[in-house]
Each structure stands twice: as C-alpha cells, then as structure tokens.
C-alpha atoms as a PDB file:
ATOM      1  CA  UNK A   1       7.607  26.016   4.200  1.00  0.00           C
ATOM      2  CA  UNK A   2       6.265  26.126   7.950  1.00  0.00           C
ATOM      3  CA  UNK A   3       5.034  22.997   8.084  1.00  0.00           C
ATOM      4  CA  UNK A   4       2.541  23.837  11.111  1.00  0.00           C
ATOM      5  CA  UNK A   5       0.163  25.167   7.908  1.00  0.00           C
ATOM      6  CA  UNK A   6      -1.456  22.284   6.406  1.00  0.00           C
ATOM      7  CA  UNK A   7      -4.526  22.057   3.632  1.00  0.00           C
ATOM      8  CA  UNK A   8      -7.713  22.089   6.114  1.00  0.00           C
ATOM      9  CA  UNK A   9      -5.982  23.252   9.019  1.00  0.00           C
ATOM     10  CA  UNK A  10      -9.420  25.320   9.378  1.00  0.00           C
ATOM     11  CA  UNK A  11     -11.632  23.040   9.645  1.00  0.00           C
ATOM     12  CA  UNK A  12     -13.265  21.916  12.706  1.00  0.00           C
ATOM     13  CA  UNK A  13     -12.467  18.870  14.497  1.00  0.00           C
ATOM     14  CA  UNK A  14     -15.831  17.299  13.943  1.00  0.00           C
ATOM     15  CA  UNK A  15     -15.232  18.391  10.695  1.00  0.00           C
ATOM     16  CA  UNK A  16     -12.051  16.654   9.999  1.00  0.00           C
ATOM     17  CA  UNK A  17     -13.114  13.223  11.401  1.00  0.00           C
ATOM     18  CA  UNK A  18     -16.263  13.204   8.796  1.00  0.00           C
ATOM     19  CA  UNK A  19     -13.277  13.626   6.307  1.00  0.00           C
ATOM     20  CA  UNK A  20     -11.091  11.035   7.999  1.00  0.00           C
ATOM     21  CA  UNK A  21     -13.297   8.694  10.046  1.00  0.00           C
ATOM     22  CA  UNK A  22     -14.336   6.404   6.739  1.00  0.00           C
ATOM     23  CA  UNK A  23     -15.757   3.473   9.154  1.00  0.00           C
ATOM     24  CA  UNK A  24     -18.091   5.648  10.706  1.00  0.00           C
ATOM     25  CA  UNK A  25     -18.633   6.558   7.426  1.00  0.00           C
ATOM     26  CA  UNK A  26     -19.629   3.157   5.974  1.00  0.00           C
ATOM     27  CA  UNK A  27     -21.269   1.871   9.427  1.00  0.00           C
ATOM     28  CA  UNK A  28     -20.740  -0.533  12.025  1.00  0.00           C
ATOM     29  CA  UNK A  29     -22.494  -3.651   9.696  1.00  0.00           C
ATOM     30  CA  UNK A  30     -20.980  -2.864   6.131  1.00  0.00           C
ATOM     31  CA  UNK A  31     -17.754  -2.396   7.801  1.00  0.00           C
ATOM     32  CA  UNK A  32     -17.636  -5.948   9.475  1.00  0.00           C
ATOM     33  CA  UNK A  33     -19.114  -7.347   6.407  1.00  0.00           C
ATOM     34  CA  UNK A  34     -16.451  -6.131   4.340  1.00  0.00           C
ATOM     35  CA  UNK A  35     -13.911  -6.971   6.826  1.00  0.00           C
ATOM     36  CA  UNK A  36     -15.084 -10.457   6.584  1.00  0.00           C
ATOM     37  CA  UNK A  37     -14.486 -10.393   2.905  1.00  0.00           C
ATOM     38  CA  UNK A  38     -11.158  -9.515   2.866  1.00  0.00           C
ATOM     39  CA  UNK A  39     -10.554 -12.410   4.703  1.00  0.00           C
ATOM     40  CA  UNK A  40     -12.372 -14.780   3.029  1.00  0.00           C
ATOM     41  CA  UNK A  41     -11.420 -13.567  -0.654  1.00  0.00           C
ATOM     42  CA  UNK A  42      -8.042 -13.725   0.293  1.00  0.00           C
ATOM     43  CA  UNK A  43      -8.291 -17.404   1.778  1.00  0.00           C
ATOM     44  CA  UNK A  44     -10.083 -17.954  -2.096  1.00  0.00           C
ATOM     45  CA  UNK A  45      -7.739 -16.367  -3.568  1.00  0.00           C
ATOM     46  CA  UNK A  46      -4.162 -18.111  -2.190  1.00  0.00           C
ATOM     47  CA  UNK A  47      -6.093 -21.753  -1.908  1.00  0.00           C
ATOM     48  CA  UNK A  48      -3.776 -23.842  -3.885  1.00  0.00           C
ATOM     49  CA  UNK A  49      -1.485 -21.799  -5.412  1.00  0.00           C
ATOM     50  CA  UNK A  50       2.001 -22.081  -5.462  1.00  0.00           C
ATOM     51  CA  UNK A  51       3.520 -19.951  -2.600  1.00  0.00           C
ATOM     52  CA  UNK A  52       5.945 -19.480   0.160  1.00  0.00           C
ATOM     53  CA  UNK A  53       4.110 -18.076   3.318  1.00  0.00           C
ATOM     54  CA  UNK A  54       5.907 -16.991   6.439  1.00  0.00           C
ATOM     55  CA  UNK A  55       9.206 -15.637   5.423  1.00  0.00           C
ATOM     56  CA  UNK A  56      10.736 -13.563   7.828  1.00  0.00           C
ATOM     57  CA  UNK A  57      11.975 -10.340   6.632  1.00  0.00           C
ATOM     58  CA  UNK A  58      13.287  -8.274   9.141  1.00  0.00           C
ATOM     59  CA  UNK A  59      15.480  -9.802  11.968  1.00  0.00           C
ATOM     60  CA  UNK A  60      15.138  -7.344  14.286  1.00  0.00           C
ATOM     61  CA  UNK A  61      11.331  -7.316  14.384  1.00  0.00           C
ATOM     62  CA  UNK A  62      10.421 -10.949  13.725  1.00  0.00           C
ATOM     63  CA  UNK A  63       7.964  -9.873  10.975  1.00  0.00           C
ATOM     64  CA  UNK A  64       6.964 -11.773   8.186  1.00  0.00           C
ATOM     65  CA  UNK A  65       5.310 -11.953   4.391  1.00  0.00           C
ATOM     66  CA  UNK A  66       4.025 -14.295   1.999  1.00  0.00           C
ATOM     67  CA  UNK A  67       4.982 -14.882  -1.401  1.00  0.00           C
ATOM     68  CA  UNK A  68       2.408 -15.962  -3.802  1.00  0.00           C
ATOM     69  CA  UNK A  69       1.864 -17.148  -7.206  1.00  0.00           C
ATOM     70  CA  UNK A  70       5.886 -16.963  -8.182  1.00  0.00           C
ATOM     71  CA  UNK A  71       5.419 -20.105 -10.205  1.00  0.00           C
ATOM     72  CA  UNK A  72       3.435 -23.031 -11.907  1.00  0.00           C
ATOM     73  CA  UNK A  73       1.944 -21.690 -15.123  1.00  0.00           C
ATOM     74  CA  UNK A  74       2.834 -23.695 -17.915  1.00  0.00           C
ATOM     75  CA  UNK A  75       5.631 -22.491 -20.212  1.00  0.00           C
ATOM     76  CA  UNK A  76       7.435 -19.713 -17.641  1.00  0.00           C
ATOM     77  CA  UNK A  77      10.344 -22.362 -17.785  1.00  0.00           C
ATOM     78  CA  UNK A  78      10.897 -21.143 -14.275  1.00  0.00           C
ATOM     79  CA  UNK A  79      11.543 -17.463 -15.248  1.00  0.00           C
ATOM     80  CA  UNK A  80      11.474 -14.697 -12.373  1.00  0.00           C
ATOM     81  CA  UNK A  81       8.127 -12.828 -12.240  1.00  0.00           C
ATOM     82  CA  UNK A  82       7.872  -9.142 -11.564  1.00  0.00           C
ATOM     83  CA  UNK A  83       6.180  -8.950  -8.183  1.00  0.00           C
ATOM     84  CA  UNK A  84       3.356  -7.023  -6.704  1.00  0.00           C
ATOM     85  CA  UNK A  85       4.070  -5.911  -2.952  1.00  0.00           C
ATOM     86  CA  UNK A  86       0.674  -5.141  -1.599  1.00  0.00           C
ATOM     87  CA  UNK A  87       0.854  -3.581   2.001  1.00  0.00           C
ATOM     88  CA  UNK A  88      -2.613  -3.433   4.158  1.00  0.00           C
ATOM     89  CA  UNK A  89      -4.499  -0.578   5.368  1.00  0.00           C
ATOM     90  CA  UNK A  90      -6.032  -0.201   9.149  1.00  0.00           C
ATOM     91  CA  UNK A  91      -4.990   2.739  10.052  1.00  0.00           C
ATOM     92  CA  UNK A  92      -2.030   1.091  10.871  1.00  0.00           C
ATOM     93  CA  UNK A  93      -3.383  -0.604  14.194  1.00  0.00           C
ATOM     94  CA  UNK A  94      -5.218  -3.718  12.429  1.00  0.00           C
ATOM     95  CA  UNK A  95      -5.523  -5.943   9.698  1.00  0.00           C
ATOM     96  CA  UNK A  96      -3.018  -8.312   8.409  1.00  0.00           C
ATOM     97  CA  UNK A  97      -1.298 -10.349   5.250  1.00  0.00           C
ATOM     98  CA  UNK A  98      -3.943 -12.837   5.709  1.00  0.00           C
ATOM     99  CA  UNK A  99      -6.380 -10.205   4.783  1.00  0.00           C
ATOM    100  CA  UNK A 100      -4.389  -8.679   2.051  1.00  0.00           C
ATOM    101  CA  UNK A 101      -3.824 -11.605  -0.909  1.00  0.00           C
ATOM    102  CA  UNK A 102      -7.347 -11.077  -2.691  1.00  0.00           C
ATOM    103  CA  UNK A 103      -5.041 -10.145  -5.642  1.00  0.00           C
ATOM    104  CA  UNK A 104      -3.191 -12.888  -5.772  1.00  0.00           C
ATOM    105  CA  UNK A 105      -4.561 -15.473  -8.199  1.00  0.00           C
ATOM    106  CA  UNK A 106      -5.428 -12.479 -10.766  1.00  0.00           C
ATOM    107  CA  UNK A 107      -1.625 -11.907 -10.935  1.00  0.00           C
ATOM    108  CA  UNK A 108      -0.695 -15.259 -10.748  1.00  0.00           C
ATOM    109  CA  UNK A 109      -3.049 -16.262 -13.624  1.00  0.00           C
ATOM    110  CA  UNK A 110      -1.086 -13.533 -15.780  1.00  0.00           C
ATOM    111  CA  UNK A 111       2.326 -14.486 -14.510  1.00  0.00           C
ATOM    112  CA  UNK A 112       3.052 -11.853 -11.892  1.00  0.00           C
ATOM    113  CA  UNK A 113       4.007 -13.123  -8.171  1.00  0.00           C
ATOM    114  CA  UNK A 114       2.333 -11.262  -5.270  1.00  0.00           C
ATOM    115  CA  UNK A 115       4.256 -10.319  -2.093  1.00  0.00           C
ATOM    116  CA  UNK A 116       2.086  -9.594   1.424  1.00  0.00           C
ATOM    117  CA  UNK A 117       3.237  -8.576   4.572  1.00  0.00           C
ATOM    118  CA  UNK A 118       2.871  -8.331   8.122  1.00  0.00           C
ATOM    119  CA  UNK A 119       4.251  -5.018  10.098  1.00  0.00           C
ATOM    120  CA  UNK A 120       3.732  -4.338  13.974  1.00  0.00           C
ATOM    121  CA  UNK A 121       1.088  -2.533  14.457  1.00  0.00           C
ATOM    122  CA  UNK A 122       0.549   0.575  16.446  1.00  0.00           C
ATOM    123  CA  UNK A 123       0.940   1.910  19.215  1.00  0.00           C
ATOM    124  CA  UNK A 124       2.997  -1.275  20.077  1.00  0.00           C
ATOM    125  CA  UNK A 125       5.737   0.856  17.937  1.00  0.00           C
ATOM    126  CA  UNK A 126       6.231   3.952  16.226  1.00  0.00           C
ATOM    127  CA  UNK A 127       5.005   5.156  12.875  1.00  0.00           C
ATOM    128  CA  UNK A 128       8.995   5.465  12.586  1.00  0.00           C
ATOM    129  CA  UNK A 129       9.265   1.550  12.922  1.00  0.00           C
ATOM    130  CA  UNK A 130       6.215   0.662  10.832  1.00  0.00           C
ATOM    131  CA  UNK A 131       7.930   2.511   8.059  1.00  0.00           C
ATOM    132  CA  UNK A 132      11.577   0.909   8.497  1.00  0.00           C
ATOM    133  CA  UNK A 133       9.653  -2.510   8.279  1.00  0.00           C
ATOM    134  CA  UNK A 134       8.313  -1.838   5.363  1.00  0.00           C
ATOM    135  CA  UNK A 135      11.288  -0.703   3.703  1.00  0.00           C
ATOM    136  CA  UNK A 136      12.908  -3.709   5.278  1.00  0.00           C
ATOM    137  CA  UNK A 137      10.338  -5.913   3.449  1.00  0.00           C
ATOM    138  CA  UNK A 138      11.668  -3.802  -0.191  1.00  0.00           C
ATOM    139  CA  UNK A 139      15.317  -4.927   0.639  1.00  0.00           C
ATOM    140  CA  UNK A 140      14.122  -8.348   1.522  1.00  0.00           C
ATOM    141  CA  UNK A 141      12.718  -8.966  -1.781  1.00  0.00           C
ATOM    142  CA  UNK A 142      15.667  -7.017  -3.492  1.00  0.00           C
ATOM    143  CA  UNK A 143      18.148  -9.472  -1.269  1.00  0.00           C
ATOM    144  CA  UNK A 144      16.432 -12.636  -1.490  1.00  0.00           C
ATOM    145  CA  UNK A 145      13.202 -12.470  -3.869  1.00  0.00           C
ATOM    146  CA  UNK A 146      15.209 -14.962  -6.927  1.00  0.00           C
ATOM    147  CA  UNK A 147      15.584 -17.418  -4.771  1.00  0.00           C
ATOM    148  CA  UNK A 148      11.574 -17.399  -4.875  1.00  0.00           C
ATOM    149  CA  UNK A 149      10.727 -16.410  -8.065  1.00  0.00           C
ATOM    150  CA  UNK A 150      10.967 -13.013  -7.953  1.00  0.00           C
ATOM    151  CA  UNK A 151      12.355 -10.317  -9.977  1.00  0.00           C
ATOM    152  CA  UNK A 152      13.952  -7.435  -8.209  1.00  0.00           C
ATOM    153  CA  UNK A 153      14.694  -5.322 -11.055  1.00  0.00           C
ATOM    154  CA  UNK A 154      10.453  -5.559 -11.650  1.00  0.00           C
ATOM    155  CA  UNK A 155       8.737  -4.410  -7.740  1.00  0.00           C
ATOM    156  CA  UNK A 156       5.656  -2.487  -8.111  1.00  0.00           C
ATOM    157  CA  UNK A 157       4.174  -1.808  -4.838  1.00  0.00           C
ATOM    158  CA  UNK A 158       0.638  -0.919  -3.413  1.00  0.00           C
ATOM    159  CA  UNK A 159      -0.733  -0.769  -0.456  1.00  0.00           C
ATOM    160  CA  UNK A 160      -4.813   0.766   0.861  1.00  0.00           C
ATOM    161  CA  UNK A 161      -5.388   3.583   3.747  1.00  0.00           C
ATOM    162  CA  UNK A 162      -2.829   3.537   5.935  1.00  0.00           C
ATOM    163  CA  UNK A 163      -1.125   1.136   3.291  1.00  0.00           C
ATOM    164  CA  UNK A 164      -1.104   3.666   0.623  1.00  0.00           C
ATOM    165  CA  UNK A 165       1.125   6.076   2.909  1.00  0.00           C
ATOM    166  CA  UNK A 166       3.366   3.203   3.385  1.00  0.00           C
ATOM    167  CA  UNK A 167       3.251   2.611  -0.495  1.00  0.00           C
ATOM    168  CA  UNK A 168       4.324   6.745  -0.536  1.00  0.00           C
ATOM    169  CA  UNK A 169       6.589   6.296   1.869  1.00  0.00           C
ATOM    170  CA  UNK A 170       8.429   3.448   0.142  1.00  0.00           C
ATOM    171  CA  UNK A 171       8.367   5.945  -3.448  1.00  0.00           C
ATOM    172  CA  UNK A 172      10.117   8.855  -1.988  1.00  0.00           C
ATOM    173  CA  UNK A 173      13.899   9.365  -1.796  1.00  0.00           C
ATOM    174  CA  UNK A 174      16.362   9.274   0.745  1.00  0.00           C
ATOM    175  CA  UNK A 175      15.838   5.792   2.606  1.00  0.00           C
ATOM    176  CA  UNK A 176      17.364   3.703  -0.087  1.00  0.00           C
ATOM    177  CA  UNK A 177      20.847   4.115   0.591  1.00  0.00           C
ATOM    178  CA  UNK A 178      20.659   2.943   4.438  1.00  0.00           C
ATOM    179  CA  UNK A 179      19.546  -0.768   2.868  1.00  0.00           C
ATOM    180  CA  UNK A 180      22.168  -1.020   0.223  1.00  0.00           C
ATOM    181  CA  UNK A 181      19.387  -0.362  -2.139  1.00  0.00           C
ATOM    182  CA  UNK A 182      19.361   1.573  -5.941  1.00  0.00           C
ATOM    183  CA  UNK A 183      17.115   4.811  -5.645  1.00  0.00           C
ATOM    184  CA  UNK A 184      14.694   3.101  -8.234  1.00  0.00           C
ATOM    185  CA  UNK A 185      14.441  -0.325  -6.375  1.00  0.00           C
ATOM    186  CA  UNK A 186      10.656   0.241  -6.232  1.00  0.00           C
ATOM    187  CA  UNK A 187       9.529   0.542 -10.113  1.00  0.00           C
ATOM    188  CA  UNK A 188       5.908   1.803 -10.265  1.00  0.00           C
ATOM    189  CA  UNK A 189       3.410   2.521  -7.405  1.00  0.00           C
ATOM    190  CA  UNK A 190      -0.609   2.299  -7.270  1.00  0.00           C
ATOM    191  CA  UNK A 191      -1.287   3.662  -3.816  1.00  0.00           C
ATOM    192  CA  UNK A 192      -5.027   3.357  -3.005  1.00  0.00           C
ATOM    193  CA  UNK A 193      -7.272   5.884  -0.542  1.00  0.00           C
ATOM    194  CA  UNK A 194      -3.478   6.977   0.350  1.00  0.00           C
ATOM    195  CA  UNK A 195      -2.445   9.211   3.315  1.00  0.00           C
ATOM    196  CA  UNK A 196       0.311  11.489   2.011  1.00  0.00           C
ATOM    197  CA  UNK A 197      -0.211  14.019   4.699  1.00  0.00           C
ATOM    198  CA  UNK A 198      -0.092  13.450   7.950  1.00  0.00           C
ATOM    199  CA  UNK A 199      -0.512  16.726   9.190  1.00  0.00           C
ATOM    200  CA  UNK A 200      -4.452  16.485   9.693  1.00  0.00           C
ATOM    201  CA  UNK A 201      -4.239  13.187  11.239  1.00  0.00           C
ATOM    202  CA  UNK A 202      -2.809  14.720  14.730  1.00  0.00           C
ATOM    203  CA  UNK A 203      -6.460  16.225  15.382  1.00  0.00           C
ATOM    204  CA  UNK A 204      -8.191  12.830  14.714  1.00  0.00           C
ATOM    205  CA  UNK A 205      -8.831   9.996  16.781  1.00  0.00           C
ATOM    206  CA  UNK A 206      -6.485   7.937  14.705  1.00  0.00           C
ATOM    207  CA  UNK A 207      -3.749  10.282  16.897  1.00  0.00           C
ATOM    208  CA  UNK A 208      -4.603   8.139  19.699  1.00  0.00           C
ATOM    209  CA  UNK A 209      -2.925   5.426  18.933  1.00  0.00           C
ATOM    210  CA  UNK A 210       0.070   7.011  16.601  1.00  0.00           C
ATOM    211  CA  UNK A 211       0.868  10.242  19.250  1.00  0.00           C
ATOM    212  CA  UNK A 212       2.448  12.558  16.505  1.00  0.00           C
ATOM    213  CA  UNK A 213       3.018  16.153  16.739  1.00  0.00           C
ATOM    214  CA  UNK A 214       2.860  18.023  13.680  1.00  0.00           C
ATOM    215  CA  UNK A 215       6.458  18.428  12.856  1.00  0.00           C
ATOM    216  CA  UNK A 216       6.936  14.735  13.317  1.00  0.00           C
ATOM    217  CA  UNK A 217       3.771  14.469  10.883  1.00  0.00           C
ATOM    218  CA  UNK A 218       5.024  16.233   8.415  1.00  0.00           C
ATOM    219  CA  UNK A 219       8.854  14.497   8.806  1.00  0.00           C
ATOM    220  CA  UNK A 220       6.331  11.248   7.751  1.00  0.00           C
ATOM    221  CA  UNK A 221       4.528  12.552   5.121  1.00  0.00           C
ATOM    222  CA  UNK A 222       5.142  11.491   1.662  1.00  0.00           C
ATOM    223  CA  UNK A 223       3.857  14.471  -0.123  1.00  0.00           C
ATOM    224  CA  UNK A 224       6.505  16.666   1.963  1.00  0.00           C
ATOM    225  CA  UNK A 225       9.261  14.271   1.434  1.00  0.00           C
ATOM    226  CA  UNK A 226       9.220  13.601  -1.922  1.00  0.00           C
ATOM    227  CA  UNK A 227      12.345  13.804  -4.056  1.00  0.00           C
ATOM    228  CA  UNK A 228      13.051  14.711  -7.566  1.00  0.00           C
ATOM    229  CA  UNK A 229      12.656  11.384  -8.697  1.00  0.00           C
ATOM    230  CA  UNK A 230       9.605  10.328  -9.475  1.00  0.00           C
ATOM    231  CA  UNK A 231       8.428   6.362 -10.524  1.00  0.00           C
ATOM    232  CA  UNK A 232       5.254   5.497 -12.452  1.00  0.00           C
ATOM    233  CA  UNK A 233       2.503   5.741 -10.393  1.00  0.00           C
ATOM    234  CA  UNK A 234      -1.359   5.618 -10.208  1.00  0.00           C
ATOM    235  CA  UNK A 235      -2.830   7.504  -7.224  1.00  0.00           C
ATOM    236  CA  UNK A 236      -6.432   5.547  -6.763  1.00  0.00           C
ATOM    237  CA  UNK A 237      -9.007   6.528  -5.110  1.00  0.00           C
ATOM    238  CA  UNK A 238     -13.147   5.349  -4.581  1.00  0.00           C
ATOM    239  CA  UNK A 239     -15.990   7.694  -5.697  1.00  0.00           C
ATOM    240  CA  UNK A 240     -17.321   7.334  -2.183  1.00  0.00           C
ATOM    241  CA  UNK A 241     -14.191   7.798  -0.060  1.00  0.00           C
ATOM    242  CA  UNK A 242     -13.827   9.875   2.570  1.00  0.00           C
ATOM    243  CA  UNK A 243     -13.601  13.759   1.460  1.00  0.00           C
ATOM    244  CA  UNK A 244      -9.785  13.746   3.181  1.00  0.00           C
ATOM    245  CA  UNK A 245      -8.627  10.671   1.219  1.00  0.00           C
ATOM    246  CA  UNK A 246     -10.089  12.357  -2.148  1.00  0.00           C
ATOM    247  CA  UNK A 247      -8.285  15.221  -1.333  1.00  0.00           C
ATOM    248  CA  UNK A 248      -5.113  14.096  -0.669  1.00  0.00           C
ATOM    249  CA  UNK A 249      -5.001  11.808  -3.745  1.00  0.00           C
ATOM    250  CA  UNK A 250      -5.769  14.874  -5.513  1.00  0.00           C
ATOM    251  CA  UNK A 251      -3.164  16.879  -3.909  1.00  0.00           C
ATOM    252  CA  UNK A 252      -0.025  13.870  -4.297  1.00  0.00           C
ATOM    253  CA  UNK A 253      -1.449  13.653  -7.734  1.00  0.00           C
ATOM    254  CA  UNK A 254      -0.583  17.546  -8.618  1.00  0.00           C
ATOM    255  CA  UNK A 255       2.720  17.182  -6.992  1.00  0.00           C
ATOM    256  CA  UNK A 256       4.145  13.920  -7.682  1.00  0.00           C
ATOM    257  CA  UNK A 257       2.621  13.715 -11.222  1.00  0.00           C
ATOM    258  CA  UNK A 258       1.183  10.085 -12.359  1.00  0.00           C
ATOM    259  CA  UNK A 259      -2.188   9.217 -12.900  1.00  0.00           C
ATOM    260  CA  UNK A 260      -5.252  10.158 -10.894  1.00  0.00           C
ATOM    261  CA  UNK A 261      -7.888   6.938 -10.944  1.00  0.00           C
ATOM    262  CA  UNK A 262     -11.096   8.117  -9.461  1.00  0.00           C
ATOM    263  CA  UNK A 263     -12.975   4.774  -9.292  1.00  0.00           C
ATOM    264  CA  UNK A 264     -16.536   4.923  -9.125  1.00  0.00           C
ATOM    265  CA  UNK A 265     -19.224   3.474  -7.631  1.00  0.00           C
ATOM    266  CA  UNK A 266     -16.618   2.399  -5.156  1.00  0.00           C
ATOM    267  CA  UNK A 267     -15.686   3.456  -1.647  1.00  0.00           C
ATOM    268  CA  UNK A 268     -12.799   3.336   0.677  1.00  0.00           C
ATOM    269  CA  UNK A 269     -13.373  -0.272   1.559  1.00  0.00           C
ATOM    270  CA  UNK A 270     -14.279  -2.150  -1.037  1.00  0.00           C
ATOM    271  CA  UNK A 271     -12.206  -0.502  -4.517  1.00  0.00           C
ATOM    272  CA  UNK A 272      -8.820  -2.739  -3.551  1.00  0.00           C
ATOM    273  CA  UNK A 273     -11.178  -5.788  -3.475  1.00  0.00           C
ATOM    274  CA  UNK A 274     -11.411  -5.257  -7.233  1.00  0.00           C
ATOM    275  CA  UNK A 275      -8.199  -6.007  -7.614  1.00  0.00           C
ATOM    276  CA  UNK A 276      -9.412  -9.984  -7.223  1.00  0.00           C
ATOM    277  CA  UNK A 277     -11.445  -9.607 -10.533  1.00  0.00           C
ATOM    278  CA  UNK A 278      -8.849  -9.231 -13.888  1.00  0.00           C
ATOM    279  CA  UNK A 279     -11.551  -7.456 -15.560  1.00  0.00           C
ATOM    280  CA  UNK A 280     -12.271  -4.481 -13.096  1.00  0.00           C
ATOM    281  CA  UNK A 281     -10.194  -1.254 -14.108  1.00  0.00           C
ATOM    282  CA  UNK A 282      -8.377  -1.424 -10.929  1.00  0.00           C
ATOM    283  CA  UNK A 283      -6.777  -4.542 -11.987  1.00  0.00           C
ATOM    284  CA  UNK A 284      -6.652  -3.645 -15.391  1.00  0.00           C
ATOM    285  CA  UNK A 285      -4.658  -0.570 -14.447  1.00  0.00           C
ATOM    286  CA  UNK A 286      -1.837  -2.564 -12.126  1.00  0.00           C
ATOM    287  CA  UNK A 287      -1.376  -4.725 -14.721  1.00  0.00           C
ATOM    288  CA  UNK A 288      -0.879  -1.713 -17.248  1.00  0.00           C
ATOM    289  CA  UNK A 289       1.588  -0.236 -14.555  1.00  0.00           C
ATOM    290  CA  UNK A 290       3.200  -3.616 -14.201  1.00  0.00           C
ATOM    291  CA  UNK A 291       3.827  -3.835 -18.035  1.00  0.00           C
ATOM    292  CA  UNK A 292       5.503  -0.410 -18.395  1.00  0.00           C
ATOM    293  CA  UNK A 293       8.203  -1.790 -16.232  1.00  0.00           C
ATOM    294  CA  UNK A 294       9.019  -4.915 -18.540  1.00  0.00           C
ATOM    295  CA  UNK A 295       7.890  -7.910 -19.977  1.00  0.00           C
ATOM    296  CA  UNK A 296       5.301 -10.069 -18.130  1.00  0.00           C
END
C-alpha cells in the first residue's frame, strides 16, 4: 500500500475543508451555543454524584481525569462497575473533561461509572504524545481503577471528532504491550464523528496546528493500523455531519466490521449530547455495547 494515495486525494482543497471544516459548517452562533452546552450539561450532569475528580494519570505529563458515578446506588454492595472512558473532541487543540461528563448520570443511574480526561492539547505537543496520554489514561484505569470502583476487565471507551480517532487509536493493536497491558484491555468501542484517516487532514487547516506529513498521517491512522483483532464496536455518526466524517465512519465500518449508527436528525455537534438522555438511541446503544461485555 503507498500510503501517499488516500480516499479523496482528488478533491480540491476548498473542497476538502467543506468536508472537514464542520464549525464553519454549523456557524459561528450554533457553534458557541452548543459549546456552552457541553459545559453546562456536563456541570448538570456530575452535580452531586459520587466521584473522584482530578486524578492524575500520567506522571510524566501531569494530566488528569475524573471518575464519576463508581458508586452510591442502593444494593451494588460496593461491587466494581464497568466503566465508560469518554475522550473529547476539538480537533485536538480545545475542549476539556469539564466539557465531556454529559453522560455521566445516565450511566450512573444504570450502574456504570464514567471516566473523563484531560490530554495536552496541540500544538503544545505532538499528535504522538496526545495518543501515549491517552493510552496512559487505559493503563491507569487497568492499574488503579478498583481502588475507585472500577472494573478493568469491563472498559468500553468513546470519544467525539478528534476523540473518536483517539477512541480508534486506543482499539488497534500493537501499543498494549509497552503498558504491561492484555491486547483486549479495551472491551468494546463507540467512536463518534471519528477520524480514522489522517491522510486528508494534512491539506486542512486543522494541519496548522498538528504539522503532519502524510506518512506520519498515515503511521496515526487507525484505519491503517488496525490489527487482526477486532473488539465490539459501534462506529456513530450524525445525519448532518460533515461529508468527510460520514465517509470515514463508513470506510472504518467496512474494514474493522461492527456496527454502523447513522443517527439522524443529528449533526457533528450535538449527537454525543444524546448520550445525557437514557432514552435516545445513542445511549441506548452504549448501554447495549456495555452489556455484551458482562453483567451491569
């Protein structure tokens, strides 16, 4: 495979940032509206729940996560919950864990904990880094998650945008071993709007702030590292995304195998808010996903 030929390599570049620019895409307002509401839903969502916020997980960056919802519903006799590792979007230059818990009292209410994390952002480091930290934040909860509530044997993760790659990134093989990990530490996946090739991205303005060449791009790309083994997963993605996201979802989808969730009436902002309600079939799909990896 010469991984200089990518899927829409011949498109132009005004062409490719309609397909990747999904801000422009949903406008200046909406998008600081809906910015806003992550926020705020999260705040909602964590207010008096039982949690442990500000963990450090990695040493060697300082980063930290938040666990929520590991405990307090009557008659779990202080059993450990399978956990829900949701990593944020932002093209991997914004946002934060304090934006990302909108989740977390749905799971808690049906006795699953909820992990959220922080990871330094870009350009202050490399897409190389970001992606160690998150994997760092996997052996954390592996290494330490009982002592919270949490089951290691049971990790799901997800993750939106820039997330979702980091979700894919987290599937594949090959990285496990380096962290003392087993190759099926991560159980299930539900990547949403996910990035699984990187290859377009170095002729966007997201390239900017990430500075990748396309053989590094591709060295970072999920659907080009991907392994033989392949976890439960559910490759989401809105009615209204961008046309790139769609089309990569579609793509990871034919390779890795899973389940393709076209959500509709949704686009790329605002389908992971519906993970806050239970009875939206984003939610209603985790918590499928989380069941077929034991008990909850």
């Amino acid at each position: 495979m010469d991984v200089r030929d990518w899927p829409g390599q011949e498109l132009s570049d005004e062409e490719l940032d309609i397909a990747y620019n999904v801000r422009r895409k949903a406008g200046e307002e909406l998008f600081g509206q809906l910015m806003v509401r992550y926020r705020a839903e999260s705040d909602k969502a964590v207010e008096g729940l039982p949690g442990a916020p500000g963990l450090v997980y990695d040493e060697a960056s300082g980063e930290r996560l938040d666990v929520w919802g590991a405990g307090g519903v009557q008659g779990t006799g202080g059993a450990l919950r399978p956990v829900f590792v949701f990593v944020h979007g932002g093209y991997w230059k914004a946002l934060s864990r304090a934006d990302s818990a909108f989740m977390a009292r749905m799971l808690h209410e049906r006795g699953v904990a909820t992990v959220v994390l922080d990871y330094t952002l870009a350009p202050a480091v490399t897409l190389e880094e970001i992606i160690r930290q998150v994997r760092a934040s996997i052996a954390w909860i592996w290494g330490h998650g009982r002592e919270h509530g949490l089951d290691p044997d049971r990790i799901v993760v997800g993750g939106s945008s820039a997330g979702g790659h980091l979700t894919g990134m987290t599937m594949v093989e090959g990285w496990q071993e380096a962290f003392g990990l087993p190759e099926d530490v991560v159980k299930a996946a539900m990547p949403f709007s996910g990035l699984f090739d990187l290859r377009p991205l170095t002729r966007v303005y997201v390239n900017e702030w990430l500075g990748l060449d396309v053989p590094r791009a591709a060295g970072l790309s999920p659907a080009l590292v991907a392994g033989a083994r392949r976890c439960p997963t559910v490759i989401t993605v809105a009615e209204h995304d961008g046309s790139g996201f769609v089309d990569q979802s579609r793509r990871f989808r034919a390779q890795w195998g899973g389940e393709l969730l076209v959500v509709p009436e949704r686009d790329h902002f605002d389908v992971v808010l519906d993970l806050g309600d239970p009875e939206a079939l984003v939610s209603r799909k985790l918590l499928e996903l989380i069941q077929s990896v034991g008990s909850v």
